[in-house]
C-alpha atoms as a PDB file:
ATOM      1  CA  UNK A   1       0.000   0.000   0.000  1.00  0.00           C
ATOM      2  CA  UNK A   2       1.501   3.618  -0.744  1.00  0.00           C
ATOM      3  CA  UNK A   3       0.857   5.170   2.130  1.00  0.00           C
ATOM      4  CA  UNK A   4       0.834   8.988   0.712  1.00  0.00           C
ATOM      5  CA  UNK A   5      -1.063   9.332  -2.773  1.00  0.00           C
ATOM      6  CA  UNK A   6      -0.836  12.246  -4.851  1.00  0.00           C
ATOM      7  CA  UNK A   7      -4.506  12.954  -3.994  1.00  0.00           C
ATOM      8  CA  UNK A   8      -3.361  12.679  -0.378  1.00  0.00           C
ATOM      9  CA  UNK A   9      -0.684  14.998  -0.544  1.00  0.00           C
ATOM     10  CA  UNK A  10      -2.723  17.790  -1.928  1.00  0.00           C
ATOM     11  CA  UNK A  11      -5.377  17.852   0.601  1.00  0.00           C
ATOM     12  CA  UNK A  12      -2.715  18.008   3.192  1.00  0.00           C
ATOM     13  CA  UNK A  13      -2.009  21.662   4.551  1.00  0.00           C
ATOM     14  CA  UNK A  14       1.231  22.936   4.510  1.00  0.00           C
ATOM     15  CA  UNK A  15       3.569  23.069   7.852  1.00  0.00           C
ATOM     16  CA  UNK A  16       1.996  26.118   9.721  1.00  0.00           C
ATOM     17  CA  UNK A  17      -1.349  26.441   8.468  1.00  0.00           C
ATOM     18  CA  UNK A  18      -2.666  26.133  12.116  1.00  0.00           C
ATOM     19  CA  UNK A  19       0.121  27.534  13.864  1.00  0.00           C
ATOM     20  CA  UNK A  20      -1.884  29.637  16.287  1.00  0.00           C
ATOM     21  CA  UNK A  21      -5.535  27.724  16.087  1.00  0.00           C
ATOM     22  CA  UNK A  22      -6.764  25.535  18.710  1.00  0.00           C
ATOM     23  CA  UNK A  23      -6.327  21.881  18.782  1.00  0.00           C
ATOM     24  CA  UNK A  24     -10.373  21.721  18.568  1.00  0.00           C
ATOM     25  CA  UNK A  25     -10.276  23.714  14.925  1.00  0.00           C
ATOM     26  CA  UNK A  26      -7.830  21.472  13.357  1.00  0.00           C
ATOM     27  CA  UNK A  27      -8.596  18.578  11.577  1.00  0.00           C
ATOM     28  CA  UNK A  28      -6.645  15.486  11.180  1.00  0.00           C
ATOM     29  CA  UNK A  29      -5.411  15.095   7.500  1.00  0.00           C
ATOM     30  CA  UNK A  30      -4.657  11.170   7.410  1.00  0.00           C
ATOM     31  CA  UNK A  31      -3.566   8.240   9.738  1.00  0.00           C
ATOM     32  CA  UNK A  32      -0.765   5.658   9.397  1.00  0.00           C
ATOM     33  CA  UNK A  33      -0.667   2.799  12.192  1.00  0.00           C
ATOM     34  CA  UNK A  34       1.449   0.056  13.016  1.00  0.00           C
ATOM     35  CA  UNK A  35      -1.396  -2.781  13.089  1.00  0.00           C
ATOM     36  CA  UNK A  36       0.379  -4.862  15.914  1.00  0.00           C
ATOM     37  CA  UNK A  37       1.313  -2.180  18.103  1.00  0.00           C
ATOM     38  CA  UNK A  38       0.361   1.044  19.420  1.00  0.00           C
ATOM     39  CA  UNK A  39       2.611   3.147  16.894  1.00  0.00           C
ATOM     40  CA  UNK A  40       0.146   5.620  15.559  1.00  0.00           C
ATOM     41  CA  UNK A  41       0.767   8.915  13.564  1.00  0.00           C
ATOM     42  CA  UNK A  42      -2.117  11.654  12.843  1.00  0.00           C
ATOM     43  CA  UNK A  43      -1.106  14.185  10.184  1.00  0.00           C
ATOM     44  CA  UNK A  44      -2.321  17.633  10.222  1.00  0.00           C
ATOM     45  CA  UNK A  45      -0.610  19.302   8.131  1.00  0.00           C
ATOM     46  CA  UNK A  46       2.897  18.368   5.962  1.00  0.00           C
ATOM     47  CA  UNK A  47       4.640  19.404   2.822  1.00  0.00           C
ATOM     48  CA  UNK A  48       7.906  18.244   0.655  1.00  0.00           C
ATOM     49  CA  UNK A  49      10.851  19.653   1.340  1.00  0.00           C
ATOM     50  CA  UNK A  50      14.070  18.999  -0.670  1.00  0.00           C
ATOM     51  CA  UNK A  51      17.355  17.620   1.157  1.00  0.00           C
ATOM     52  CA  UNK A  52      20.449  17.564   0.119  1.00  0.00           C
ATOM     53  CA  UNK A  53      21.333  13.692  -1.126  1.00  0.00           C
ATOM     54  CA  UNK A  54      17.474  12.634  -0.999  1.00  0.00           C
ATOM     55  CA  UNK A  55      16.157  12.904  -4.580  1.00  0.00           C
ATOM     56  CA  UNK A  56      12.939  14.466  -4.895  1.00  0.00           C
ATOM     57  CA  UNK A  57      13.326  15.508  -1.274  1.00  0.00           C
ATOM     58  CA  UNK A  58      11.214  13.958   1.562  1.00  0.00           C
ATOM     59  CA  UNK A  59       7.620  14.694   2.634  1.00  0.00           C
ATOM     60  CA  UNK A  60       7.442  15.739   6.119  1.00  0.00           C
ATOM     61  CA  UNK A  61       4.680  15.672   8.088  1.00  0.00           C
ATOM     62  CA  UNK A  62       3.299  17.869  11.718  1.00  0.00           C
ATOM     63  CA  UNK A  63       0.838  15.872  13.929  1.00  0.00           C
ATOM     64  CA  UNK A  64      -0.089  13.731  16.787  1.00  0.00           C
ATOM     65  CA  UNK A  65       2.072  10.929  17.698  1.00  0.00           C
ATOM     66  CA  UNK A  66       0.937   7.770  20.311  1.00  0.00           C
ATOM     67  CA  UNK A  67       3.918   6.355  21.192  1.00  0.00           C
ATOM     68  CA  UNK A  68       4.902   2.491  20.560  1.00  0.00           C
ATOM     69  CA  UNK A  69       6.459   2.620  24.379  1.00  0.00           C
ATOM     70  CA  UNK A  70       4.359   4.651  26.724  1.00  0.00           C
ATOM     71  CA  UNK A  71       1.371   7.083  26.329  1.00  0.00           C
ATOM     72  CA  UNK A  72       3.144   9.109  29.102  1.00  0.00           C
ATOM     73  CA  UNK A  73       5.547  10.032  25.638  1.00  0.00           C
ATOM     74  CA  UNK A  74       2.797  10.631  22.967  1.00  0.00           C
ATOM     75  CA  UNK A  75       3.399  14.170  21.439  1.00  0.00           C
ATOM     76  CA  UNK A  76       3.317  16.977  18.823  1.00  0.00           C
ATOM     77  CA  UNK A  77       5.839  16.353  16.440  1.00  0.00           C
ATOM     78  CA  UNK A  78       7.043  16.155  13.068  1.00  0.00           C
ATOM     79  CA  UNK A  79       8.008  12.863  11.100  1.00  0.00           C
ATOM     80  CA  UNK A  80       8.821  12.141   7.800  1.00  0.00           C
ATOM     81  CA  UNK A  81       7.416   9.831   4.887  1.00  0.00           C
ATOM     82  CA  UNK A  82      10.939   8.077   4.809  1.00  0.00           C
ATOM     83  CA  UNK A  83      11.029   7.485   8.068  1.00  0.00           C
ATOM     84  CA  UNK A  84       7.378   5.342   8.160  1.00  0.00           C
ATOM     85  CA  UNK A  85       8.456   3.767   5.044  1.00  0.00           C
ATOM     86  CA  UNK A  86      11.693   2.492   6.510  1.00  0.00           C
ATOM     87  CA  UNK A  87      10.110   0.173   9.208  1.00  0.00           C
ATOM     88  CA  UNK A  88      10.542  -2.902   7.820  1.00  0.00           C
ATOM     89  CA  UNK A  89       9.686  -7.028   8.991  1.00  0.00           C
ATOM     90  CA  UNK A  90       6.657  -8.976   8.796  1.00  0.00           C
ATOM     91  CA  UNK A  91       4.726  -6.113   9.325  1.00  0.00           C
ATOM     92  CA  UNK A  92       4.699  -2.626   8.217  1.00  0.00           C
ATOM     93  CA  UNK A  93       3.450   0.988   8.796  1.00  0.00           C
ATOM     94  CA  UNK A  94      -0.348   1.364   7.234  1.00  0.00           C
ATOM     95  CA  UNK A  95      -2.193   4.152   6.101  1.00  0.00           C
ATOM     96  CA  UNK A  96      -6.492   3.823   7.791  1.00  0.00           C
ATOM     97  CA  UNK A  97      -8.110   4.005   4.441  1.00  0.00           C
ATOM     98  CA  UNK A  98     -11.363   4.484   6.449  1.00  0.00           C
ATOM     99  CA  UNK A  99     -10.086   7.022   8.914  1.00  0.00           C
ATOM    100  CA  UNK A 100     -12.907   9.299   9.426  1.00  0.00           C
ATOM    101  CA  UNK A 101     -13.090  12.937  10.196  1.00  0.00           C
ATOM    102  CA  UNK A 102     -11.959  13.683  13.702  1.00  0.00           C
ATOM    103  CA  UNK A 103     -10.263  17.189  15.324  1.00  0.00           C
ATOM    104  CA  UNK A 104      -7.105  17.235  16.839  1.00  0.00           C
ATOM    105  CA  UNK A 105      -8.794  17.683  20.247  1.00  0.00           C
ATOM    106  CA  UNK A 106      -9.875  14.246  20.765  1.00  0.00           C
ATOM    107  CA  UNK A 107      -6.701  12.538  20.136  1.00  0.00           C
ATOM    108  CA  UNK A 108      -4.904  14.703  22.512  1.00  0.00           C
ATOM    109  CA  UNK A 109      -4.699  13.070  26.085  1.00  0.00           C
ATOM    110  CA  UNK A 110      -6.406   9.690  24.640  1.00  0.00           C
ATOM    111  CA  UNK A 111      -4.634   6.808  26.271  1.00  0.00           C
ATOM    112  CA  UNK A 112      -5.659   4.772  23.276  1.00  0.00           C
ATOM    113  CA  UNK A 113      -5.020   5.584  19.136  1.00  0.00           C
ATOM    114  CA  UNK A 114      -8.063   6.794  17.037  1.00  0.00           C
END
């Protein structure tokens, strides 16, 4: 599964766009999961950048993070396409194809992924 489309990546706002707007304005772009753990990444915004030695440059994404290891370390962050597309074994990072529409707000806190 490619995990960022085309169509995807132009419905995704770029870094900043909600800067200064409350975590119950902002919707959540798209959501990539690891389906045997409790890895899960909520994009709100993201654009390419270009970097030096990566051709084509890397897509890098601003969101909500639930950690693998604790929820005491889920956080606002940014991570990159490369970096989901690098896990590798039997199992790999998803994108939820049926990921509704849900605010920032009610991932925030959440001891459990969306």
């Amino acid at each position: 599964m490619k995990l960022l489309t085309k169509a995807i990546e132009k419905k995704i706002p770029p870094l900043y766009t909600y800067e200064n707007t409350p975590a119950s304005e902002i919707p959540i772009a798209v959501k990539f999961f690891h389906p045997i753990s409790r890895w899960t990444w909520l994009a709100t915004e993201g654009e390419r950048q270009a970097f030096k030695g990566v051709p084509g440059g890397d897509f890098i994404f601003f969101g909500y993070v639930f950690s693998g290891i604790d929820p005491d370390f889920d956080e606002l962050g940014y991570f990159s396409l490369s970096d989901l597309e690098s896990v590798r074994g039997p199992v790999r990072i998803e994108r939820d194809m049926y990921f509704g529409r849900h605010m920032l707000s009610e991932a925030i806190g959440r001891k459990t992924p969306l």
